[in-house]
PDB file of N, CA and C in Angstrom:
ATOM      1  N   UNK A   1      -7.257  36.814 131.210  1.00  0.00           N
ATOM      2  CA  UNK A   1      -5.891  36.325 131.371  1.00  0.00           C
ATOM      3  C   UNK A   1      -5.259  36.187 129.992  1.00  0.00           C
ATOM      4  N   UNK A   2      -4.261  36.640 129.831  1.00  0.00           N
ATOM      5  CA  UNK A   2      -3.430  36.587 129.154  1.00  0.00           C
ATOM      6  C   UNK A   2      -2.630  35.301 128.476  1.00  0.00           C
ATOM      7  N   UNK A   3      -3.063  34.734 127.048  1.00  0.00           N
ATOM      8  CA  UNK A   3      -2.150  33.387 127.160  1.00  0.00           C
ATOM      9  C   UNK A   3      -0.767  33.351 127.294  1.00  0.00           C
ATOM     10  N   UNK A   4      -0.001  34.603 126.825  1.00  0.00           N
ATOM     11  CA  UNK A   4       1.184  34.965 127.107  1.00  0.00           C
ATOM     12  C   UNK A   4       1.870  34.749 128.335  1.00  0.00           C
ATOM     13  N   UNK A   5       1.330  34.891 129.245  1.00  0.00           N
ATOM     14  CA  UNK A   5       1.809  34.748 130.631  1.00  0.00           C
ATOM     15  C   UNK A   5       1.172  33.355 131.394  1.00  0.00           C
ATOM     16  N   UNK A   6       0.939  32.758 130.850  1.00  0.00           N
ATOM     17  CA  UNK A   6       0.298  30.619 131.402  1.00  0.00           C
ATOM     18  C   UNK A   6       0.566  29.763 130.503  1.00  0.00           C
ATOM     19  N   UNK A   7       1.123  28.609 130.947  1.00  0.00           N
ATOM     20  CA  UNK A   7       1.630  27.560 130.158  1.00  0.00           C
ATOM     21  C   UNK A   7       0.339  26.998 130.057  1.00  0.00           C
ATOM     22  N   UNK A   8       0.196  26.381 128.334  1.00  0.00           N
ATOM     23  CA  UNK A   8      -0.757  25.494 128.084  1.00  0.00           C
ATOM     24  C   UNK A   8      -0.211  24.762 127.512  1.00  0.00           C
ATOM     25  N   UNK A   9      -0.501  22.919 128.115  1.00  0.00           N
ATOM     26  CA  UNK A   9      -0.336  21.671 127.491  1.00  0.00           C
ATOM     27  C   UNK A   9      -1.106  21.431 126.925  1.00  0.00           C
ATOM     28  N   UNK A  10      -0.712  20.323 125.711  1.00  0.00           N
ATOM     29  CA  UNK A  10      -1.372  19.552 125.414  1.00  0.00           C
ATOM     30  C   UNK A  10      -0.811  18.516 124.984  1.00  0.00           C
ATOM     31  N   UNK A  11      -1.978  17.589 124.634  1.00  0.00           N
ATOM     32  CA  UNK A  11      -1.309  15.769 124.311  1.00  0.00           C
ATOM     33  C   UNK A  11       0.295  15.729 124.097  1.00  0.00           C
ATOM     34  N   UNK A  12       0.878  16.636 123.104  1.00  0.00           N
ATOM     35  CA  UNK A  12       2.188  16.400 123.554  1.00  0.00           C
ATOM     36  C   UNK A  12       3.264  16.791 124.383  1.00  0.00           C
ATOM     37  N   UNK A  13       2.815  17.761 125.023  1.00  0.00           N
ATOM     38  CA  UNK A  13       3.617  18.739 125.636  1.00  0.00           C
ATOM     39  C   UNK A  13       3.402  18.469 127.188  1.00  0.00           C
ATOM     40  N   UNK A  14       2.602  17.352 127.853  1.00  0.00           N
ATOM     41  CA  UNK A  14       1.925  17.379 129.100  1.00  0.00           C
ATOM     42  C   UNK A  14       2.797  16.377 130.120  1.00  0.00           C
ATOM     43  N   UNK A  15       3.136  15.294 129.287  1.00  0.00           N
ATOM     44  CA  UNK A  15       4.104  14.501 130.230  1.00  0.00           C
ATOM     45  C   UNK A  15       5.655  14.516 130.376  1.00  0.00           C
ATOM     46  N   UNK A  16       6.375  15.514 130.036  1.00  0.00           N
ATOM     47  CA  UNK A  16       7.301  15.923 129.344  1.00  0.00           C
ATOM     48  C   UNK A  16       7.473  17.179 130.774  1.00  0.00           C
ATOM     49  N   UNK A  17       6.204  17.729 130.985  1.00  0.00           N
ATOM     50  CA  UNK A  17       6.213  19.034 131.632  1.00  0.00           C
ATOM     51  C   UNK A  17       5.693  18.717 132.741  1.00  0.00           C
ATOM     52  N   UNK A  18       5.452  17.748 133.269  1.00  0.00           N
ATOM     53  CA  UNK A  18       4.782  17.194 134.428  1.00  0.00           C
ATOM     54  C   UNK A  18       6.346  16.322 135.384  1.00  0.00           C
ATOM     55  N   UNK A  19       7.409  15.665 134.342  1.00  0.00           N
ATOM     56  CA  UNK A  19       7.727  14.901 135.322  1.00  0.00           C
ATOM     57  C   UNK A  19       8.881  14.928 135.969  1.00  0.00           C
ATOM     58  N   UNK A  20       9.372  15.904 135.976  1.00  0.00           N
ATOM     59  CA  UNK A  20      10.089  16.867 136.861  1.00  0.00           C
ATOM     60  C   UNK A  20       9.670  17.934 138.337  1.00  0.00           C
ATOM     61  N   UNK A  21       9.981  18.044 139.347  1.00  0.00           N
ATOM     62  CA  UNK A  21       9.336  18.860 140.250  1.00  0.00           C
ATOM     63  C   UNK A  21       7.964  18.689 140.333  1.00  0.00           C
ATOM     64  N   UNK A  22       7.425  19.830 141.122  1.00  0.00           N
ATOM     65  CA  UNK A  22       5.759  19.912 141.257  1.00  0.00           C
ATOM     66  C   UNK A  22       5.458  20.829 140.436  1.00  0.00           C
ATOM     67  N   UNK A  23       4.065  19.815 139.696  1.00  0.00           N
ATOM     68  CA  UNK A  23       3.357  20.397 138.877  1.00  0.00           C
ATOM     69  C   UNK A  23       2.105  20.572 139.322  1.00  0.00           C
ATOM     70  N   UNK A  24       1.367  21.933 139.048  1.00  0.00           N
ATOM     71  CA  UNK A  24      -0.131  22.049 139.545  1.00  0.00           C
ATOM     72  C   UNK A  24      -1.030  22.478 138.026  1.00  0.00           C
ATOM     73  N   UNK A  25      -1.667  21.563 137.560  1.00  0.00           N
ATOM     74  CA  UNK A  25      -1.809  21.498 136.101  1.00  0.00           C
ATOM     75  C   UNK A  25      -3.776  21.753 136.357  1.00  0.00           C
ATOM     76  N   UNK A  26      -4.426  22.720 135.711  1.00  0.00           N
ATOM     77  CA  UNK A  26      -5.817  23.341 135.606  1.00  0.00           C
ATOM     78  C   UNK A  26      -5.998  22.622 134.369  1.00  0.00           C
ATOM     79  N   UNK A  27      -7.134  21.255 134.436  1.00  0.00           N
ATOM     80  CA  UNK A  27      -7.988  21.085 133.805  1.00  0.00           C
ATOM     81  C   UNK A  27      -9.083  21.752 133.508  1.00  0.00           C
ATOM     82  N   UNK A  28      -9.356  22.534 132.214  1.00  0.00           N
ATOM     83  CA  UNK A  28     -10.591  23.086 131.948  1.00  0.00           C
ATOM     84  C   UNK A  28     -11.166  23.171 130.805  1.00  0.00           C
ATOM     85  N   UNK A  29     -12.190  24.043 130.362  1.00  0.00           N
ATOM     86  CA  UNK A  29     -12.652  24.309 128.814  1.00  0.00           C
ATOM     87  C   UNK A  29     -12.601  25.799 128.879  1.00  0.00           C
ATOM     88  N   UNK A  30     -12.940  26.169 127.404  1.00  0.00           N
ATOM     89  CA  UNK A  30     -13.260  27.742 127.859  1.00  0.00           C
ATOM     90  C   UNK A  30     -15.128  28.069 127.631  1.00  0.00           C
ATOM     91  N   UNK A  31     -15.743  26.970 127.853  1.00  0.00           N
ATOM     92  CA  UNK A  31     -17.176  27.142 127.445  1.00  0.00           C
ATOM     93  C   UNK A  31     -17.533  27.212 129.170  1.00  0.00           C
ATOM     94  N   UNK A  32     -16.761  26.982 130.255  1.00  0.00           N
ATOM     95  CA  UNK A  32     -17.202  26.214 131.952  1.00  0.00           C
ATOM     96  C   UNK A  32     -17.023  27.698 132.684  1.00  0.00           C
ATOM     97  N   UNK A  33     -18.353  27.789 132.609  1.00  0.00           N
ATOM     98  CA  UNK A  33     -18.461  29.438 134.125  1.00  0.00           C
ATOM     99  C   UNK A  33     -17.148  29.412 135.340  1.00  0.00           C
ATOM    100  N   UNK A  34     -17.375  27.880 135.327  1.00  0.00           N
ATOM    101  CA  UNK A  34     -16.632  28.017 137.086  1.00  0.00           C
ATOM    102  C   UNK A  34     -15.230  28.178 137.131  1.00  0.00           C
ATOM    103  N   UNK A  35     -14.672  27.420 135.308  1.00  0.00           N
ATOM    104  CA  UNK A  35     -13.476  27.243 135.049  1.00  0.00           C
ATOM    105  C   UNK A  35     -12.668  28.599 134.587  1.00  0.00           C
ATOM    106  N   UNK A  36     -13.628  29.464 134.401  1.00  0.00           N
ATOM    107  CA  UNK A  36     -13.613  31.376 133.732  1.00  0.00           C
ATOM    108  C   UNK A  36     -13.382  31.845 135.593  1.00  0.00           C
ATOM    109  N   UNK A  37     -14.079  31.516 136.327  1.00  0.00           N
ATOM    110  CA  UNK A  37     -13.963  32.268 137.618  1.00  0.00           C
ATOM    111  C   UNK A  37     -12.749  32.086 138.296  1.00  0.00           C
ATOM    112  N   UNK A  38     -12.576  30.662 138.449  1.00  0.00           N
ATOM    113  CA  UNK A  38     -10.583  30.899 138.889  1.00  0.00           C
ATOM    114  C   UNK A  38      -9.866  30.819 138.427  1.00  0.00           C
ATOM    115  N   UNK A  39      -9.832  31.044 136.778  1.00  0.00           N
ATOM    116  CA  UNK A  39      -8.540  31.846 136.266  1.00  0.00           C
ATOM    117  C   UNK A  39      -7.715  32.793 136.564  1.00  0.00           C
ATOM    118  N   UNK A  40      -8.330  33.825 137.242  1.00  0.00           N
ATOM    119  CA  UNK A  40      -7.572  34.397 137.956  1.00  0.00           C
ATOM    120  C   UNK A  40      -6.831  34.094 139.147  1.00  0.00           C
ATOM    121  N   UNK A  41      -7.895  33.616 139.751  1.00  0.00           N
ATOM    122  CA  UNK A  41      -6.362  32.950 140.739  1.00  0.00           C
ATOM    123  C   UNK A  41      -5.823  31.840 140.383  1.00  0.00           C
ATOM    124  N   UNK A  42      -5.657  31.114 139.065  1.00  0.00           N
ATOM    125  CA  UNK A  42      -4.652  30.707 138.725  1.00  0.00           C
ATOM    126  C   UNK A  42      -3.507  31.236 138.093  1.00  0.00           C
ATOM    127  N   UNK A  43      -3.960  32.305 137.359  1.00  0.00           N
ATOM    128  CA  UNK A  43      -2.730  33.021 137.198  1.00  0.00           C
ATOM    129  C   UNK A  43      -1.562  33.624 138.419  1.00  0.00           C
ATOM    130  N   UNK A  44      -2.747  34.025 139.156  1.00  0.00           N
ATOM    131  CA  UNK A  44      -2.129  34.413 140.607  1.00  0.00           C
ATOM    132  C   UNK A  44      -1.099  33.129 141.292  1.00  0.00           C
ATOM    133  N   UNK A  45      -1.535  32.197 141.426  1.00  0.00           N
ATOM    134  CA  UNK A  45      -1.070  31.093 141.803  1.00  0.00           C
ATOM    135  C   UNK A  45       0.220  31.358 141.365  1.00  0.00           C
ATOM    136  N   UNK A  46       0.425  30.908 139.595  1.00  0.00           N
ATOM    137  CA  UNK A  46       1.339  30.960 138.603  1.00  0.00           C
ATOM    138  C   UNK A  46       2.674  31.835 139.358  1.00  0.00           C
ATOM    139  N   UNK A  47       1.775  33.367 139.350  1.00  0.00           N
ATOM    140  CA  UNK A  47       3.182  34.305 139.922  1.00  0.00           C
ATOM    141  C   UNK A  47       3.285  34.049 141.167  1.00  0.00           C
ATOM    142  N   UNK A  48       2.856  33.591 142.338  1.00  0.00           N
ATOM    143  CA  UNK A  48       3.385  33.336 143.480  1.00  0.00           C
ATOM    144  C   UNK A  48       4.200  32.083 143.396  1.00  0.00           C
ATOM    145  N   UNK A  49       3.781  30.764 142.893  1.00  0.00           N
ATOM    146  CA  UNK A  49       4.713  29.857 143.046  1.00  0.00           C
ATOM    147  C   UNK A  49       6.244  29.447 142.259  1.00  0.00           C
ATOM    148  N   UNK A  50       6.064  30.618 141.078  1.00  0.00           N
ATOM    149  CA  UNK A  50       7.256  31.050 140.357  1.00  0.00           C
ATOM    150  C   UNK A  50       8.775  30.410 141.027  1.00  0.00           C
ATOM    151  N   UNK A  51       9.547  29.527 140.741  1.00  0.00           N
ATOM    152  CA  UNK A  51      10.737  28.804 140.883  1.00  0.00           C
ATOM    153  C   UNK A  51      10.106  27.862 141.692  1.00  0.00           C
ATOM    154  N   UNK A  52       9.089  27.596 142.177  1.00  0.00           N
ATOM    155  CA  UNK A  52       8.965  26.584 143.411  1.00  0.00           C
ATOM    156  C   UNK A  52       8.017  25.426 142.864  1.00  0.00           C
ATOM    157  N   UNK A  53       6.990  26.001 142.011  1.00  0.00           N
ATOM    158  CA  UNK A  53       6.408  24.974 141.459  1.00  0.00           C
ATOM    159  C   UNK A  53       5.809  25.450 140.439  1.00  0.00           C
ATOM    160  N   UNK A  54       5.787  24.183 138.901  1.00  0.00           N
ATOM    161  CA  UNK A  54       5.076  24.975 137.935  1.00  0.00           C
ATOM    162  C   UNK A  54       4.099  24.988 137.707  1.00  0.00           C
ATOM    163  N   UNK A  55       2.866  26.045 137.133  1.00  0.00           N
ATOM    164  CA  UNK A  55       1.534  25.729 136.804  1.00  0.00           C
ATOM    165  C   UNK A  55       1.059  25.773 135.358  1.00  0.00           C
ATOM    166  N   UNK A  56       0.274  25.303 134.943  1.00  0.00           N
ATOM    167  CA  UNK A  56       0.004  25.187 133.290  1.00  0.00           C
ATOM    168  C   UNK A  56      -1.570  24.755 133.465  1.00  0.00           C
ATOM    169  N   UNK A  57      -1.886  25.385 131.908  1.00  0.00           N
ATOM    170  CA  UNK A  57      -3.832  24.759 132.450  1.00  0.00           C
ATOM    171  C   UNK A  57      -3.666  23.534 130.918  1.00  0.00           C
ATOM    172  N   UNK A  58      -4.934  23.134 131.276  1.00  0.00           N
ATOM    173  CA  UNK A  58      -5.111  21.978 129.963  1.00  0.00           C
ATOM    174  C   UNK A  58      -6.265  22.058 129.550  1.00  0.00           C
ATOM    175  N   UNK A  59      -6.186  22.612 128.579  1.00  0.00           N
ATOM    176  CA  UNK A  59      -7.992  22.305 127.762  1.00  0.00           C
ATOM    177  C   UNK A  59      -8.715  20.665 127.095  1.00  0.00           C
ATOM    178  N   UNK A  60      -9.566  20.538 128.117  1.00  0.00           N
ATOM    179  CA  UNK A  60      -9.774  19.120 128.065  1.00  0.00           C
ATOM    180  C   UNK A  60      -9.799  19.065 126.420  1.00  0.00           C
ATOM    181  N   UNK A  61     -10.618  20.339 125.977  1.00  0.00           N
ATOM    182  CA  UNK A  61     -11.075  20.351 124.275  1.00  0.00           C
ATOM    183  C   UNK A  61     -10.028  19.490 123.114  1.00  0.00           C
ATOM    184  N   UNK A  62      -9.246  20.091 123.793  1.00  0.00           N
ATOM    185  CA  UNK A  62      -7.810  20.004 122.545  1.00  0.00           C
ATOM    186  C   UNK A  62      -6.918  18.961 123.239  1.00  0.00           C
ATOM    187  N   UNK A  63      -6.782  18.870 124.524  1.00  0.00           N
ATOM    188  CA  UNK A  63      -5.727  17.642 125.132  1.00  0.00           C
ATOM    189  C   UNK A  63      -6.749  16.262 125.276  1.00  0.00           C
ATOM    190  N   UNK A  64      -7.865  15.719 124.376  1.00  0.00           N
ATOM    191  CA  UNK A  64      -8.718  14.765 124.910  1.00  0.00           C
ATOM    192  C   UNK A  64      -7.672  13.568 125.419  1.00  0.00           C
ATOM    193  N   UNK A  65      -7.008  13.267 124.858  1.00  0.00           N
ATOM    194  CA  UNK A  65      -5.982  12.153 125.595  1.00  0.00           C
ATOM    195  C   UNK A  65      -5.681  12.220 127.076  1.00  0.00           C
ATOM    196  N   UNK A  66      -4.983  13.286 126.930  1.00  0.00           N
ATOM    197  CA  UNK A  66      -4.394  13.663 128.686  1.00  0.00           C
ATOM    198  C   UNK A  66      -5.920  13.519 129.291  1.00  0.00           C
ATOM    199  N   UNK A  67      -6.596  14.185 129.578  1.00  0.00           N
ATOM    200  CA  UNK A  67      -8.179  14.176 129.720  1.00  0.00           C
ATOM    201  C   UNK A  67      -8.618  12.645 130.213  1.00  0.00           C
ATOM    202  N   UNK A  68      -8.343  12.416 129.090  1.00  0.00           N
ATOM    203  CA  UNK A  68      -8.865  11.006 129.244  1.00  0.00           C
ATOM    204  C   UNK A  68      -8.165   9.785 129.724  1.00  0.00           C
ATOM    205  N   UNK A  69      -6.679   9.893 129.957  1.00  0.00           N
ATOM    206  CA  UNK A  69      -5.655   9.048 130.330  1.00  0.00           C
ATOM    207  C   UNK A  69      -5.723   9.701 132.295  1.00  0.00           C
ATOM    208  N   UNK A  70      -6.350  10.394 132.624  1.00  0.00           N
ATOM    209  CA  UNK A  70      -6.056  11.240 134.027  1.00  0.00           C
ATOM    210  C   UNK A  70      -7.805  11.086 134.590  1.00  0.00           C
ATOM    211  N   UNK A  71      -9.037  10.488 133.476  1.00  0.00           N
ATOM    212  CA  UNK A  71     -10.583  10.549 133.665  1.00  0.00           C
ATOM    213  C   UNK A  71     -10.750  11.617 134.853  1.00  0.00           C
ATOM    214  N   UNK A  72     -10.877  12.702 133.331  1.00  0.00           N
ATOM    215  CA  UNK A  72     -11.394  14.103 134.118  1.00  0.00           C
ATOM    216  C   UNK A  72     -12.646  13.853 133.605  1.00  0.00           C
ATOM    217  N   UNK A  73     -13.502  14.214 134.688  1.00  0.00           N
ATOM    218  CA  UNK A  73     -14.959  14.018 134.686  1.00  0.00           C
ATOM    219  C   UNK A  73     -15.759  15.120 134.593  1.00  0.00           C
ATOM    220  N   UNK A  74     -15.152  16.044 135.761  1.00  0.00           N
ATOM    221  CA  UNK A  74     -15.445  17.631 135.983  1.00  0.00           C
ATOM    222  C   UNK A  74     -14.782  18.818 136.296  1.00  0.00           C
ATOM    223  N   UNK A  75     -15.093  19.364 135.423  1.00  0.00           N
ATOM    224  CA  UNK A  75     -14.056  20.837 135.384  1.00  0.00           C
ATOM    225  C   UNK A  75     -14.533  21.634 136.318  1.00  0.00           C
ATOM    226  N   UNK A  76     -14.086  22.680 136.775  1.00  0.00           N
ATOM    227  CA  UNK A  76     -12.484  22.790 136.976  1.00  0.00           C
ATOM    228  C   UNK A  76     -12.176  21.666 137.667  1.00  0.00           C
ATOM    229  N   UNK A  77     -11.080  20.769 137.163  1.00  0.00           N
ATOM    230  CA  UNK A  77     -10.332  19.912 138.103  1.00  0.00           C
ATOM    231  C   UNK A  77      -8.944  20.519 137.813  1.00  0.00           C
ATOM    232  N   UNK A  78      -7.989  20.016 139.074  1.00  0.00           N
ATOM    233  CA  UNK A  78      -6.881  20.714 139.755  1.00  0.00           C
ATOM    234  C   UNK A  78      -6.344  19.571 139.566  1.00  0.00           C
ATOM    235  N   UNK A  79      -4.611  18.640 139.435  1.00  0.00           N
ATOM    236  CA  UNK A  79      -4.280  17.835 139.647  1.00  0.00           C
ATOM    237  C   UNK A  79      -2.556  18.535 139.881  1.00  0.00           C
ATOM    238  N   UNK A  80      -2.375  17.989 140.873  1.00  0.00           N
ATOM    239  CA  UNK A  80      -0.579  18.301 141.663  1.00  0.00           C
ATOM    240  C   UNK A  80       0.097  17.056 141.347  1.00  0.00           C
ATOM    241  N   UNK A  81       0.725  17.356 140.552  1.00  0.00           N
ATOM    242  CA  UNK A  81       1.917  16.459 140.221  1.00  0.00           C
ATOM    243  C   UNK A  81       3.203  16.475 140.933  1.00  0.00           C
ATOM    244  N   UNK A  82       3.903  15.680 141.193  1.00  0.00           N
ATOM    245  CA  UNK A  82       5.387  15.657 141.640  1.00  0.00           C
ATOM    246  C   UNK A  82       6.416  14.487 141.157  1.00  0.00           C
ATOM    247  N   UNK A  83       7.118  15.272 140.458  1.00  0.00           N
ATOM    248  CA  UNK A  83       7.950  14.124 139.642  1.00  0.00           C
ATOM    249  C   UNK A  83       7.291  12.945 138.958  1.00  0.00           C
ATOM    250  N   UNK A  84       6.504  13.789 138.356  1.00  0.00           N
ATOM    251  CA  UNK A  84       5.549  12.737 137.581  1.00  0.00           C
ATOM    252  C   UNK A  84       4.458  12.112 137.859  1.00  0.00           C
ATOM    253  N   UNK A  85       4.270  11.980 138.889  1.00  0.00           N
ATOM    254  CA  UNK A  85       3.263  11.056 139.828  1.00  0.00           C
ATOM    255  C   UNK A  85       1.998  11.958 140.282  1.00  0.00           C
ATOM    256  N   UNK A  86       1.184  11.696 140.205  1.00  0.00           N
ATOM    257  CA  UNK A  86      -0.340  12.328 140.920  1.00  0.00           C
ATOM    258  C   UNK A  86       0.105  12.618 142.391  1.00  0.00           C
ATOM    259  N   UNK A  87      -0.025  13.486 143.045  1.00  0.00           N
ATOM    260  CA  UNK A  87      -0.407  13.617 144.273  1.00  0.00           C
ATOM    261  C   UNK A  87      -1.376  14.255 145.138  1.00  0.00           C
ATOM    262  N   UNK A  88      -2.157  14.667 144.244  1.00  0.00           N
ATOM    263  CA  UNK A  88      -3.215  15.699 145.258  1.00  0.00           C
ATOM    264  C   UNK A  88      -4.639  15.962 143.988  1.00  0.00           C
ATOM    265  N   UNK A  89      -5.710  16.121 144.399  1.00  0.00           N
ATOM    266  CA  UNK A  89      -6.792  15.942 142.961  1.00  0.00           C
ATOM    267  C   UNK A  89      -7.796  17.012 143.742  1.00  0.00           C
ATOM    268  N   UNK A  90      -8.221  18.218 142.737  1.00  0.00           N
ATOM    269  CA  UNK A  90      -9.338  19.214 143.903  1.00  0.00           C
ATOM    270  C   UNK A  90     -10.213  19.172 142.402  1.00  0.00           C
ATOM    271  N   UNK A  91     -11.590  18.993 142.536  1.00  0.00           N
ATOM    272  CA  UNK A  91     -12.478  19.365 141.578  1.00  0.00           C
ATOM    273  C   UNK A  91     -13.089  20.264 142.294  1.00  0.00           C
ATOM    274  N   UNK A  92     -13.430  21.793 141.348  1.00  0.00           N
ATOM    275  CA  UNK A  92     -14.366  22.733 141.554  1.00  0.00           C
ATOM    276  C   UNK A  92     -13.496  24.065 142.122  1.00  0.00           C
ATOM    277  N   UNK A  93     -14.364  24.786 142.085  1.00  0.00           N
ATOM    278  CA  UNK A  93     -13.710  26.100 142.742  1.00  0.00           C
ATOM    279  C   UNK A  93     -13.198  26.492 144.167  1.00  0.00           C
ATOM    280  N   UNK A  94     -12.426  26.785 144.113  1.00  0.00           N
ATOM    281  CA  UNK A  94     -11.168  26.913 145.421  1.00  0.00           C
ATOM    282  C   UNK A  94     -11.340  28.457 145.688  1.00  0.00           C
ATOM    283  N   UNK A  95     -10.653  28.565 147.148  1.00  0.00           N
ATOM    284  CA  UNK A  95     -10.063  29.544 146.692  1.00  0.00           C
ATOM    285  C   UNK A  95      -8.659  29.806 146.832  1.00  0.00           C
ATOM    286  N   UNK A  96      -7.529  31.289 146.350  1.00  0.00           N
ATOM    287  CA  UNK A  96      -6.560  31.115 145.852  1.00  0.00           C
ATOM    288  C   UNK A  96      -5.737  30.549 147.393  1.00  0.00           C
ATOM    289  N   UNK A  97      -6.301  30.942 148.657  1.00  0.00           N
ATOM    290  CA  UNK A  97      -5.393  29.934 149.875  1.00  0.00           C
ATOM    291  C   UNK A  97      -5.625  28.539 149.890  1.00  0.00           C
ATOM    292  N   UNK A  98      -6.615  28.091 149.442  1.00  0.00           N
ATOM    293  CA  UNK A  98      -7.108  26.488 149.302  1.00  0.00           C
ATOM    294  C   UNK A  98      -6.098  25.895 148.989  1.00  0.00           C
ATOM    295  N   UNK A  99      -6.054  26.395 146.968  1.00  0.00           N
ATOM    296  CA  UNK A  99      -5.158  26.107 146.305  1.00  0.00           C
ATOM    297  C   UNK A  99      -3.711  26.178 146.615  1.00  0.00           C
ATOM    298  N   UNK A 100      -3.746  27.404 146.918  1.00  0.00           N
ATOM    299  CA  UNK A 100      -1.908  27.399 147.957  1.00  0.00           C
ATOM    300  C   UNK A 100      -1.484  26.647 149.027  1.00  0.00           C
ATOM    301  N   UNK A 101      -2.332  26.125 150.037  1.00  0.00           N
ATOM    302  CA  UNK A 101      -1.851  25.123 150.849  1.00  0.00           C
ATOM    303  C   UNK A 101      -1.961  23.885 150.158  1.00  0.00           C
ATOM    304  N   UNK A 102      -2.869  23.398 149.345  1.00  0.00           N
ATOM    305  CA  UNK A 102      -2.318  22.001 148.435  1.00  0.00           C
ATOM    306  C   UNK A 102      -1.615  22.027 147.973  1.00  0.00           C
ATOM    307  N   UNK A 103      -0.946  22.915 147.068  1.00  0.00           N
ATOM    308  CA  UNK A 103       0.340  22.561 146.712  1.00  0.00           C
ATOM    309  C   UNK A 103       1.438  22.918 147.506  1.00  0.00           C
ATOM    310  N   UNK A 104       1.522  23.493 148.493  1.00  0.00           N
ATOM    311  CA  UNK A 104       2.408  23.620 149.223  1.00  0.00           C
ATOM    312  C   UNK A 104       3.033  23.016 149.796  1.00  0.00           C
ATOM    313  N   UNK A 105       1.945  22.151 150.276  1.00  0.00           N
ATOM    314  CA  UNK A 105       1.728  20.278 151.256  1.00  0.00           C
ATOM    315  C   UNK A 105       2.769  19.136 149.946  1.00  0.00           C
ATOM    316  N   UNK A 106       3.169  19.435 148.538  1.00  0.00           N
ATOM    317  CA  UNK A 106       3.716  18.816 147.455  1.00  0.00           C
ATOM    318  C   UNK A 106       4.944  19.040 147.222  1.00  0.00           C
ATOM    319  N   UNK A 107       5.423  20.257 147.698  1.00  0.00           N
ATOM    320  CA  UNK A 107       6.716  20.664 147.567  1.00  0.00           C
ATOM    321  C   UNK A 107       7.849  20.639 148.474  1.00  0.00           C
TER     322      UNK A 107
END
């Protein structure tokens, strides 16, 4: 995947981009097998939910705050935001309809 084409937060850029609309924000590392396997369908995600909801990933590595202000425990974790607020929490691998009806259920 391309970083060009996925928003990445971090510590400053995360609550700012969260608290508007629905957000579906990918907690991960790039060292996590499971977190390498649905990248792709997060990108996928990305272009299907295009105007309807935004997606961005977060590298626990570099965002330890956010990380740690949200106690991500285990990657891949998934968290759906809406107007700021938590609404929906998936740890582990999905797949890309899983993921599409949770956030769908947000918007």
């Amino acid at each position: 995947m391309s970083k060009d084409t996925m928003t990445y937060l971090n510590d400053e850029t995360f609550e700012q981009f969260i608290a508007e609309g629905v957000s579906f924000i990918d907690f991960y590392a790039d060292w996590c097998g499971p977190c390498r396997m649905i990248a792709p369908i997060i990108e996928q995600l990305s272009q299907h939910l295009h105007g309807k909801a935004k997606v961005a990933k977060v590298d626990i590595e570099t965002a330890q705050n956010v990380a740690s202000s949200y106690q991500i425990v285990s990657i891949p974790t998934i968290i759906i935001f809406k107007d700021g607020k938590e609404v929906d929490r998936i740890v582990g691998v999905r797949t890309f309809d899983d993921f599409l009806g949770r956030v769908q259920a947000a918007i």
